[in-house]
Every structure is written in structure tokens, then in C-alpha cells.
N, C-alpha and C. Protein backbone atom coordinates (compact mmCIF):
# COMPACT_ATOMS: atom_id res chain seq x y z
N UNK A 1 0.85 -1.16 0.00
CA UNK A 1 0.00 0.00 0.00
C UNK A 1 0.90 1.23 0.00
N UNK A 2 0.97 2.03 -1.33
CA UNK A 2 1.62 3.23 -1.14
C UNK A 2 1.06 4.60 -0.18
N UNK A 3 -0.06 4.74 -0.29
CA UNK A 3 -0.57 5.76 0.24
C UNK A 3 -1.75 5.00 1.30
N UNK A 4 -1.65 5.94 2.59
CA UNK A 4 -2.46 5.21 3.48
C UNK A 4 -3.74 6.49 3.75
N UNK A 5 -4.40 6.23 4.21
CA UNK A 5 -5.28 7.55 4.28
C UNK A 5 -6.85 6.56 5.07
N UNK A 6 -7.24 7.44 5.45
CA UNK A 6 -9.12 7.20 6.15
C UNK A 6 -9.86 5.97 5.59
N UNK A 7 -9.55 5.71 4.34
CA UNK A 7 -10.24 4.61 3.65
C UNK A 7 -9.75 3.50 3.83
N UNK A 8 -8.58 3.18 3.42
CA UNK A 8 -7.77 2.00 3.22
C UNK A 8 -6.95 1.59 4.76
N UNK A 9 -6.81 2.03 5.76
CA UNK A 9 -5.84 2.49 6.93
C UNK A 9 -6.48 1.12 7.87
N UNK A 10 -7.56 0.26 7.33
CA UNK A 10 -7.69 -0.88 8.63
C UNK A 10 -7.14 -1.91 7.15
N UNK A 11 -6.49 -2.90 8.16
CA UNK A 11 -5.86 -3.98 7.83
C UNK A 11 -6.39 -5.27 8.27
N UNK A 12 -7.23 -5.84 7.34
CA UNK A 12 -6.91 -7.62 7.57
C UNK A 12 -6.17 -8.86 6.76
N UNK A 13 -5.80 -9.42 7.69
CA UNK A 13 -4.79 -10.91 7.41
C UNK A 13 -5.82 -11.83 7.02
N UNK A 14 -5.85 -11.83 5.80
CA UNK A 14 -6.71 -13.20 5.25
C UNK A 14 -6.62 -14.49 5.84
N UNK A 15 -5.18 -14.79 6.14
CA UNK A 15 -5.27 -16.09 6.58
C UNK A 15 -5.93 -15.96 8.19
N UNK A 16 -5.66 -14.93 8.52
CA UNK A 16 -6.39 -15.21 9.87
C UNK A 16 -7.33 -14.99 9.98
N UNK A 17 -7.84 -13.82 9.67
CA UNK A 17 -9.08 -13.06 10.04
C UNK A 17 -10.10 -14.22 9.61
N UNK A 18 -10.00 -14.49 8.23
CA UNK A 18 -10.89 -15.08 7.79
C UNK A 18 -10.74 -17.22 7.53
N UNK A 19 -9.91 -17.16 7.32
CA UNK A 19 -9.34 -18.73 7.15
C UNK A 19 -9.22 -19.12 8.18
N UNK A 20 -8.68 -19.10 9.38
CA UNK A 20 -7.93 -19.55 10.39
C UNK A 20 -9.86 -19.41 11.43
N UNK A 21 -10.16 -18.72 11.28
CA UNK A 21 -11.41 -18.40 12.37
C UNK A 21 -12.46 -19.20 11.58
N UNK A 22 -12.53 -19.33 10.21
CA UNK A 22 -13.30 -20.38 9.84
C UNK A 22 -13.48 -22.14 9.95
N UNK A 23 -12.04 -22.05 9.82
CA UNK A 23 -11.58 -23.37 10.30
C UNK A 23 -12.08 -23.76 11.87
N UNK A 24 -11.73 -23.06 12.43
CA UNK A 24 -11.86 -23.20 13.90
C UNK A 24 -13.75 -22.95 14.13
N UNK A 25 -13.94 -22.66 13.72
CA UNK A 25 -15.61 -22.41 13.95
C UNK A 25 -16.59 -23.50 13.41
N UNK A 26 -15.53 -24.01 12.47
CA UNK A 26 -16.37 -25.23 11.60
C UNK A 26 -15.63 -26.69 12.57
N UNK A 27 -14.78 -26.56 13.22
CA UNK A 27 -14.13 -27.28 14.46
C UNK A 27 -15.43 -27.59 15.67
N UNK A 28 -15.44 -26.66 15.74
CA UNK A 28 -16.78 -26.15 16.92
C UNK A 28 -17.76 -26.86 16.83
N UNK A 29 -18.32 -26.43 15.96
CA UNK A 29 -19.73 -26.68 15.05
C UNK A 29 -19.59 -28.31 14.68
N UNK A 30 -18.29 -28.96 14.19
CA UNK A 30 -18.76 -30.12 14.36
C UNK A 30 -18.11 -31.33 15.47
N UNK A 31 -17.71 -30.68 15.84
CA UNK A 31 -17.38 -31.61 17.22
C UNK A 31 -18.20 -31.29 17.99
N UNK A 32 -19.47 -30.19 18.06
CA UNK A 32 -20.41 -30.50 18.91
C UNK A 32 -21.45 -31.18 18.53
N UNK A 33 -21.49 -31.43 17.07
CA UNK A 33 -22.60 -32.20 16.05
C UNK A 33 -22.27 -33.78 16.73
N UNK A 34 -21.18 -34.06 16.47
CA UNK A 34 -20.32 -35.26 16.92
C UNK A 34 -21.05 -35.74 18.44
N UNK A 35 -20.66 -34.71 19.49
CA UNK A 35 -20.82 -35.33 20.78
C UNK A 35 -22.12 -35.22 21.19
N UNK A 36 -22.66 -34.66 20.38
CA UNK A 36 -24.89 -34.68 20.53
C UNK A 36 -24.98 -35.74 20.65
N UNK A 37 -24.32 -36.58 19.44
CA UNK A 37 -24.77 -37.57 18.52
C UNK A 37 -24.36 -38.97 19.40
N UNK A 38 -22.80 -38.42 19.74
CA UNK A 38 -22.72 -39.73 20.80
C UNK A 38 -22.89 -39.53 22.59
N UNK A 39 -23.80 -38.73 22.79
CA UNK A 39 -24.30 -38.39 24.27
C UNK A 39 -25.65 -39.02 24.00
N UNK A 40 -26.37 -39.00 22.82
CA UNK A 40 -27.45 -39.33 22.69
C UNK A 40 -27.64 -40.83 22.76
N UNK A 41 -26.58 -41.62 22.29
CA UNK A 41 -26.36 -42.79 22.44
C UNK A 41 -25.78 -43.53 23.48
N UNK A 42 -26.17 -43.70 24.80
CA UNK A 42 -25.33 -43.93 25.70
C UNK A 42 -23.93 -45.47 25.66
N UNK A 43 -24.58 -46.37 24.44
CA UNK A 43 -23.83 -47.64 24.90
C UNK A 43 -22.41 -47.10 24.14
N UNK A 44 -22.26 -46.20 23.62
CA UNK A 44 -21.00 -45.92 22.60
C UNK A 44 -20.31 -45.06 23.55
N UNK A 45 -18.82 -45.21 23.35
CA UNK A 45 -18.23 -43.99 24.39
C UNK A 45 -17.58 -42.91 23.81
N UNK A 46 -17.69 -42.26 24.61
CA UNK A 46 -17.66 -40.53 24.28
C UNK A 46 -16.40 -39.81 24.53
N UNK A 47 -15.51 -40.21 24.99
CA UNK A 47 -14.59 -40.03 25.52
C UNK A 47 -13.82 -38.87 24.24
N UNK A 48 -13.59 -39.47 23.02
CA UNK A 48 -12.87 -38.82 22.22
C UNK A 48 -13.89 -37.51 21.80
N UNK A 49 -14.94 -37.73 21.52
CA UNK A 49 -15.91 -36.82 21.47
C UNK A 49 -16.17 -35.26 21.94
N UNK A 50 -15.75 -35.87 23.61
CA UNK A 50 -15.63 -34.68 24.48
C UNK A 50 -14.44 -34.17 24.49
N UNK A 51 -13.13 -34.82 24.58
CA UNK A 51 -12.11 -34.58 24.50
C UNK A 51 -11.71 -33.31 22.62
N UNK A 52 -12.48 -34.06 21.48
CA UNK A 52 -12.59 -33.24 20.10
C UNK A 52 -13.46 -32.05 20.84
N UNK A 53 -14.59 -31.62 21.23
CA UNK A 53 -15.21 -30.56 21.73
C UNK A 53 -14.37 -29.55 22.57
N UNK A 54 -13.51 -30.06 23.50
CA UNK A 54 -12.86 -28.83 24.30
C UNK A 54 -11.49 -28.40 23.61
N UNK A 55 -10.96 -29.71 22.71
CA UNK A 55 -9.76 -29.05 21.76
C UNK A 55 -9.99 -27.78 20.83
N UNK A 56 -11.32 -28.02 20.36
CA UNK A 56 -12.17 -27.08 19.25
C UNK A 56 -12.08 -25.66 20.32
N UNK A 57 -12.57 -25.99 21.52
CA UNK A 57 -12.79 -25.12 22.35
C UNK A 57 -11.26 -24.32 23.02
N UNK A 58 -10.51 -25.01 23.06
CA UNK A 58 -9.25 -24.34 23.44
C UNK A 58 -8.59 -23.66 22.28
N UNK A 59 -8.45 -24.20 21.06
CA UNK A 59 -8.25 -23.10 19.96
C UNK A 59 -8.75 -22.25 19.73
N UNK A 60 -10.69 -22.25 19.81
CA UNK A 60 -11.03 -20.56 19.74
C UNK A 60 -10.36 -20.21 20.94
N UNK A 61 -10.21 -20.33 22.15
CA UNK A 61 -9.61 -19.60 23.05
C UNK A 61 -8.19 -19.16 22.73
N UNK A 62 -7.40 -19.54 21.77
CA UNK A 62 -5.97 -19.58 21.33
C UNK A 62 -5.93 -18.05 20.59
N UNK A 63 -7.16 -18.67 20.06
CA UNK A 63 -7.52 -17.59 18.21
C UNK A 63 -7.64 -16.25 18.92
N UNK A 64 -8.97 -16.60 20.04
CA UNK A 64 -9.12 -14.99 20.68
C UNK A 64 -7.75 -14.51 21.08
N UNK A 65 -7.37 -14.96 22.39
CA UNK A 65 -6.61 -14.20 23.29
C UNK A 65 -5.04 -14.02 22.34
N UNK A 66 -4.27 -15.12 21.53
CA UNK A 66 -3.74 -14.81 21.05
C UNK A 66 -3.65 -13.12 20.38
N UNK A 67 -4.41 -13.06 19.68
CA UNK A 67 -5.30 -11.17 19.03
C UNK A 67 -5.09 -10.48 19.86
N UNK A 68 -6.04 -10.66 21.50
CA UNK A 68 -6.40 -9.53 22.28
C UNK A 68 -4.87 -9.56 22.82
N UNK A 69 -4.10 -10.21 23.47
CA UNK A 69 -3.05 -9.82 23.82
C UNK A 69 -2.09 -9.05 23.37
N UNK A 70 -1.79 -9.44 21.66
CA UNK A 70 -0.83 -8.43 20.90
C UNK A 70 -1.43 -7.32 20.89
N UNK A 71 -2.67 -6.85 20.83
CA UNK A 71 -3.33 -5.68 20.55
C UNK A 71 -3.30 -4.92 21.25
N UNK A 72 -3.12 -5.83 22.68
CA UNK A 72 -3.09 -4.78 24.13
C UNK A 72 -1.55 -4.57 24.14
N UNK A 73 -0.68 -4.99 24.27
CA UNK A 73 0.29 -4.94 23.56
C UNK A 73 1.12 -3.54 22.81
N UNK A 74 0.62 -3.56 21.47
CA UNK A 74 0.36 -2.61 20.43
C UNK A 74 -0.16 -1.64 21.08
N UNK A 75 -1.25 -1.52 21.67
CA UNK A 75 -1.66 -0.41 22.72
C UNK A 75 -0.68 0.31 23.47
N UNK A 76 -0.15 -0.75 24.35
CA UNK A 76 0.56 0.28 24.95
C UNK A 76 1.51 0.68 24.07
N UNK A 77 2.15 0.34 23.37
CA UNK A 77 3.36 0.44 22.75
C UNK A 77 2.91 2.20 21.90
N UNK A 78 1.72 1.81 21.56
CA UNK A 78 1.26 3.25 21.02
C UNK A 78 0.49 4.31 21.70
N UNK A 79 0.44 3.73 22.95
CA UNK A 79 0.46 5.06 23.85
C UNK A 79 1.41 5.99 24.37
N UNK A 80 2.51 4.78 24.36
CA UNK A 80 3.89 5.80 24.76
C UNK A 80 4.42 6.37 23.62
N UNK A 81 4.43 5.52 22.79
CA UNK A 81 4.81 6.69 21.48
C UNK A 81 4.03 7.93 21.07
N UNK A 82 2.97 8.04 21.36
CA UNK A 82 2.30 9.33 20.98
C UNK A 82 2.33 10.13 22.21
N UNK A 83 2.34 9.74 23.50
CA UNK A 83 2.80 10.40 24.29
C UNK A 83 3.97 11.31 24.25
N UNK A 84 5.16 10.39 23.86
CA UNK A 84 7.02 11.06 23.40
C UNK A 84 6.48 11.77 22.50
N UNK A 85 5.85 11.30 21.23
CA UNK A 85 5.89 12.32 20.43
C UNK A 85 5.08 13.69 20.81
N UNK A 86 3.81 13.86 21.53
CA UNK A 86 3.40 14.95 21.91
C UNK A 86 3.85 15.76 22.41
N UNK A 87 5.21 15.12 23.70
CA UNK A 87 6.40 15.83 24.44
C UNK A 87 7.72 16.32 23.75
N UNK A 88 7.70 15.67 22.59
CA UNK A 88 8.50 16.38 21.75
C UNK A 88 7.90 17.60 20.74
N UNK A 89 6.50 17.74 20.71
CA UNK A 89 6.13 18.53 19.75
C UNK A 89 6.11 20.16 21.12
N UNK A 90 5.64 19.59 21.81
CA UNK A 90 4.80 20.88 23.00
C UNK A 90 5.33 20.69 24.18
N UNK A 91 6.14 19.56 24.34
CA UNK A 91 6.75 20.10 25.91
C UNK A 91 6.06 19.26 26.78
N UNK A 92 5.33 19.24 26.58
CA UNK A 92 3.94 18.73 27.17
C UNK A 92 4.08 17.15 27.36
N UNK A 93 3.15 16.42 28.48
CA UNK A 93 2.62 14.78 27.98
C UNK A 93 1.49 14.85 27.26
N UNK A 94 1.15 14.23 26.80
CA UNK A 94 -0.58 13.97 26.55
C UNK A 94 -1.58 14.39 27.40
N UNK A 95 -2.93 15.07 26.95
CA UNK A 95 -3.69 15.51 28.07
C UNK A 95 -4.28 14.07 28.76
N UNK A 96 -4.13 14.33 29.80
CA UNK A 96 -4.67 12.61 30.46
C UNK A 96 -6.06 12.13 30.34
N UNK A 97 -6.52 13.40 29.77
CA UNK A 97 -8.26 12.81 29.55
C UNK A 97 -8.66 12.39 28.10
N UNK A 98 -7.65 12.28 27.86
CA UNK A 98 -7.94 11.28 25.98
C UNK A 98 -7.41 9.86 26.50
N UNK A 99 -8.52 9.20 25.62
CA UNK A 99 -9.15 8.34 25.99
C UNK A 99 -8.05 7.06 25.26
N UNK A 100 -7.94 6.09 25.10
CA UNK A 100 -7.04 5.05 24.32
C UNK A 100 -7.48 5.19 23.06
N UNK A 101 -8.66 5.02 22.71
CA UNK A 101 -9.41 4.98 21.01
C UNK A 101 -8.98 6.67 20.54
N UNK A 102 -8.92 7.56 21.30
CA UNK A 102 -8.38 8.96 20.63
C UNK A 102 -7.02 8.75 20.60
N UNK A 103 -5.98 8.18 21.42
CA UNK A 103 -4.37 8.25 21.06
C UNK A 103 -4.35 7.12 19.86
N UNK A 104 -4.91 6.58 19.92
CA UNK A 104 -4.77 5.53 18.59
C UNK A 104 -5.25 6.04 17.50
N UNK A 105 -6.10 6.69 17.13
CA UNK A 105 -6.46 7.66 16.08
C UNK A 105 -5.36 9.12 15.56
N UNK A 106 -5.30 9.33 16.80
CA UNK A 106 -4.29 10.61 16.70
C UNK A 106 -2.93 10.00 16.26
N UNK A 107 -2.46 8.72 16.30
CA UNK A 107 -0.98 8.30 15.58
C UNK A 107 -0.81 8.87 14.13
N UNK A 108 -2.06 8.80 13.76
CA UNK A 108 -2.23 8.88 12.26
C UNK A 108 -2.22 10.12 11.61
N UNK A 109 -2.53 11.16 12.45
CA UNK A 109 -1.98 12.64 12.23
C UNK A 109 -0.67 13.32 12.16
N UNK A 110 -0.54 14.13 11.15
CA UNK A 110 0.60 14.77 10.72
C UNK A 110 1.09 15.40 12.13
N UNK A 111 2.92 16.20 12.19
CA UNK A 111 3.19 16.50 13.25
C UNK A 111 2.67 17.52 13.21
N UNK A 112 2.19 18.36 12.27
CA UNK A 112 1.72 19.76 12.56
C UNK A 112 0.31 19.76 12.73
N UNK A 113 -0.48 18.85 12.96
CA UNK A 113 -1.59 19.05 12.97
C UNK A 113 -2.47 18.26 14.55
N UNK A 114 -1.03 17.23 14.82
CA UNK A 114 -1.14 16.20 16.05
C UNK A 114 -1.60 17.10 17.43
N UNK A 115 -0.73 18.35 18.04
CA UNK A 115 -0.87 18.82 19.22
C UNK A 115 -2.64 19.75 19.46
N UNK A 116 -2.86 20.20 18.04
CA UNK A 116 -4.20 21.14 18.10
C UNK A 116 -5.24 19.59 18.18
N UNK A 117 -4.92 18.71 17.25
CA UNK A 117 -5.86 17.61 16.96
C UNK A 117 -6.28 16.77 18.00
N UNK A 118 -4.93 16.92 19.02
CA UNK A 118 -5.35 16.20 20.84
C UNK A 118 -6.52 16.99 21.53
N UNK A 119 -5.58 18.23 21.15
CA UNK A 119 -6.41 19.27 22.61
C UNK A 119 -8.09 19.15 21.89
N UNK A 120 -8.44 19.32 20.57
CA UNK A 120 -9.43 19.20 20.17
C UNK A 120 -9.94 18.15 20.35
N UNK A 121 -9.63 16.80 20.52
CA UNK A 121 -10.37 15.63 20.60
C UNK A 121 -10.39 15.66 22.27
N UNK A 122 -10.10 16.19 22.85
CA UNK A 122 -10.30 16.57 24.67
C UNK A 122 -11.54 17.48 24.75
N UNK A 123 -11.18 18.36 24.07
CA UNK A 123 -12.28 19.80 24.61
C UNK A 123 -13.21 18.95 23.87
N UNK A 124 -13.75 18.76 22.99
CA UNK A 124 -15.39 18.42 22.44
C UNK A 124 -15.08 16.99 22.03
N UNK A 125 -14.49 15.75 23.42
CA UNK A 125 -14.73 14.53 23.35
C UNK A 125 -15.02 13.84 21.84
N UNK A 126 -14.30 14.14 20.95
CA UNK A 126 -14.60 13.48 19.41
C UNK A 126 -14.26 11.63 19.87
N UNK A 127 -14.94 11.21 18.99
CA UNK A 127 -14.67 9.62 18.76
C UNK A 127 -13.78 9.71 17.99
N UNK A 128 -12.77 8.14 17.98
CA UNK A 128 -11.49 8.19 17.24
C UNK A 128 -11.85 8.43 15.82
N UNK A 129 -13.10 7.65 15.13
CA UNK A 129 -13.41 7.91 14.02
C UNK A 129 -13.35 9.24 13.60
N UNK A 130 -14.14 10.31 14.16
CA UNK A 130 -14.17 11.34 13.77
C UNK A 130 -13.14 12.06 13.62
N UNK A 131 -12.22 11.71 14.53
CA UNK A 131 -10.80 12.32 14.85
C UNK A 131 -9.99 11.33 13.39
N UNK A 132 -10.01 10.44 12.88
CA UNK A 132 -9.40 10.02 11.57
C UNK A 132 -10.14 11.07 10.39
N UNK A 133 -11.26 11.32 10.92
CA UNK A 133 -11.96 11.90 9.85
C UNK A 133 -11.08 13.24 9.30
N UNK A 134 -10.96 13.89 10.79
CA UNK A 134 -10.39 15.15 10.27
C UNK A 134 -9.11 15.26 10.07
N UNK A 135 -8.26 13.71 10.27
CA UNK A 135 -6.77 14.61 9.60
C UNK A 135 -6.70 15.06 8.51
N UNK A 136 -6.12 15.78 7.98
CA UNK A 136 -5.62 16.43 6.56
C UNK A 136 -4.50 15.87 5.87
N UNK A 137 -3.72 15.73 6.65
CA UNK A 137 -2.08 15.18 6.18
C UNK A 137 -1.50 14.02 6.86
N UNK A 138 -2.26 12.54 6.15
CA UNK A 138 -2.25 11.39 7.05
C UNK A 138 -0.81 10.46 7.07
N UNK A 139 -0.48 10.54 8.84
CA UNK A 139 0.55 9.73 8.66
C UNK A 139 0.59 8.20 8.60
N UNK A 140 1.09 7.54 7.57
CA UNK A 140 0.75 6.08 7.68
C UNK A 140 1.45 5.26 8.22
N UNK A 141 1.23 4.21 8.99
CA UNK A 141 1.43 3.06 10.01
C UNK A 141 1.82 2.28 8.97
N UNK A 142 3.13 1.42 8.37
CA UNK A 142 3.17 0.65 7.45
C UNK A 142 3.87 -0.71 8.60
N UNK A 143 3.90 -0.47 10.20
CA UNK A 143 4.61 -1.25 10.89
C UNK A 143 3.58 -2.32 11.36
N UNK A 144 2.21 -2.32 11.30
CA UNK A 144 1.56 -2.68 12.32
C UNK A 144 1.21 -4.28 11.24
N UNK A 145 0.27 -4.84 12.24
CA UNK A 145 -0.16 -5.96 12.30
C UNK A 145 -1.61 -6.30 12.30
């Protein structure tokens, strides 16, 4: 992606987003088809059944937290950076009442437009969206994940 901007600026991983969560959902879905089928039948044993059901079940748990962790992660990692960078533009830290979804929006703003674009997403509480809305001169993230 040469140019990043408001439109194009969210990123998904095919293999994961969509392949990897399908797989695993169709895991789910039939290893619980499976253990209906042999709970319903008591003389047959179930053992592998239940055992296929919580494997299904520990990979979505893999799939989620794997995500939420890097992300939280990535979070902080991009809170302190827009923090330094705000202290390098103004002296200043970050105003403490912007919120995580506004410093994550505000990465994406030019340096000349970053310190007015905080204080403004403070004084009249903008959502991050809106706050992508209004940069002018977008800086693009080509690091992320």
C-alpha cells in the first residue's frame, strides 16, 4: 500500500481473520454435532468426542486471546509513542483525559496538525473515528499488524 489515508488504513490478514477463524468455527460446530450424537447414544463412548469438543474449544480460546493480547500490547506500545511524540512537539505529555481509542487515532496525524488535533479531541470529546476523519495530512502506520 503506497498511500495510506481514512479509507484503506484498517488492515486484515486473510489467513487469519478469515481462514484460520473459519476453520476453527467449523471445528466447533462439528465436534459438537459429533458429541450430541454420541451423548445421545449412551452404549458408545464418548470419551474422544468430548475430548474433540474442548480441543475445538481451546483453539477458539488460542484464536481470541492470542489477538487480544498483541493488541493490548500494540496499545501500549502506542500510547507511549504518541505520548514522546506529543512531548516532543509541546513540551507537554498527553492531556490525560484522551481516551485510548483517541491516542490511537491521533498516531495517524501529521506532526503539525497532532498537538491542536489532541487538545481538540479533549475539549469536544470526538470519537477516534471522527478524529481520523479530520486529519488532513495522514501519517501512515506501514509497521503494524
Amino acid at each position: 500500500m503506497e498511500n495510506q489515508d481514512y479509507k484503506n488504513h484498517r488492515q486484515m490478514v486473510p489467513g487469519y481473520h478469515y481462514v484460520l477463524s473459519l476453520i476453527i468455527l467449523c471445528c466447533i460446530i462439528i465436534s459438537s454435532v459429533v458429541l450430541v450424537e454420541k451423548l445421545m447414544n449412551p452404549q458408545e463412548r464418548n470419551v474422544e468426542a468430548i475430548f474433540a469438543f474442548f480441543v475445538s474449544l481451546a483453539l477458539a480460546g488460542l484464536f481470541w486471546f492470542a489477538r487480544v493480547f498483541a493488541l493490548k500490547a500494540q496499545d501500549r506500545a502506542i500510547r507511549a509513542e504518541e505520548n514522546f511524540r506529543h512531548y516532543i512537539l509541546t513540551g507537554k505529555p498527553l492531556p490525560a483525559q484522551l481516551r485510548l481509542g483517541q491516542i490511537i487515532a491521533l498516531r495517524f496525524a501529521s506532526d503539525a496538525e497532532f498537538p491542536a488535533l489532541a487538545q481538540k479531541a479533549v475539549a469536544e470529546k470526538l470519537r477516534s473515528n471522527d478524529i481520523k476523519k479530520m486529519i488532513v495530512n495522514w501519517r501512515a502506520d506501514h509497521h503494524r499488524v
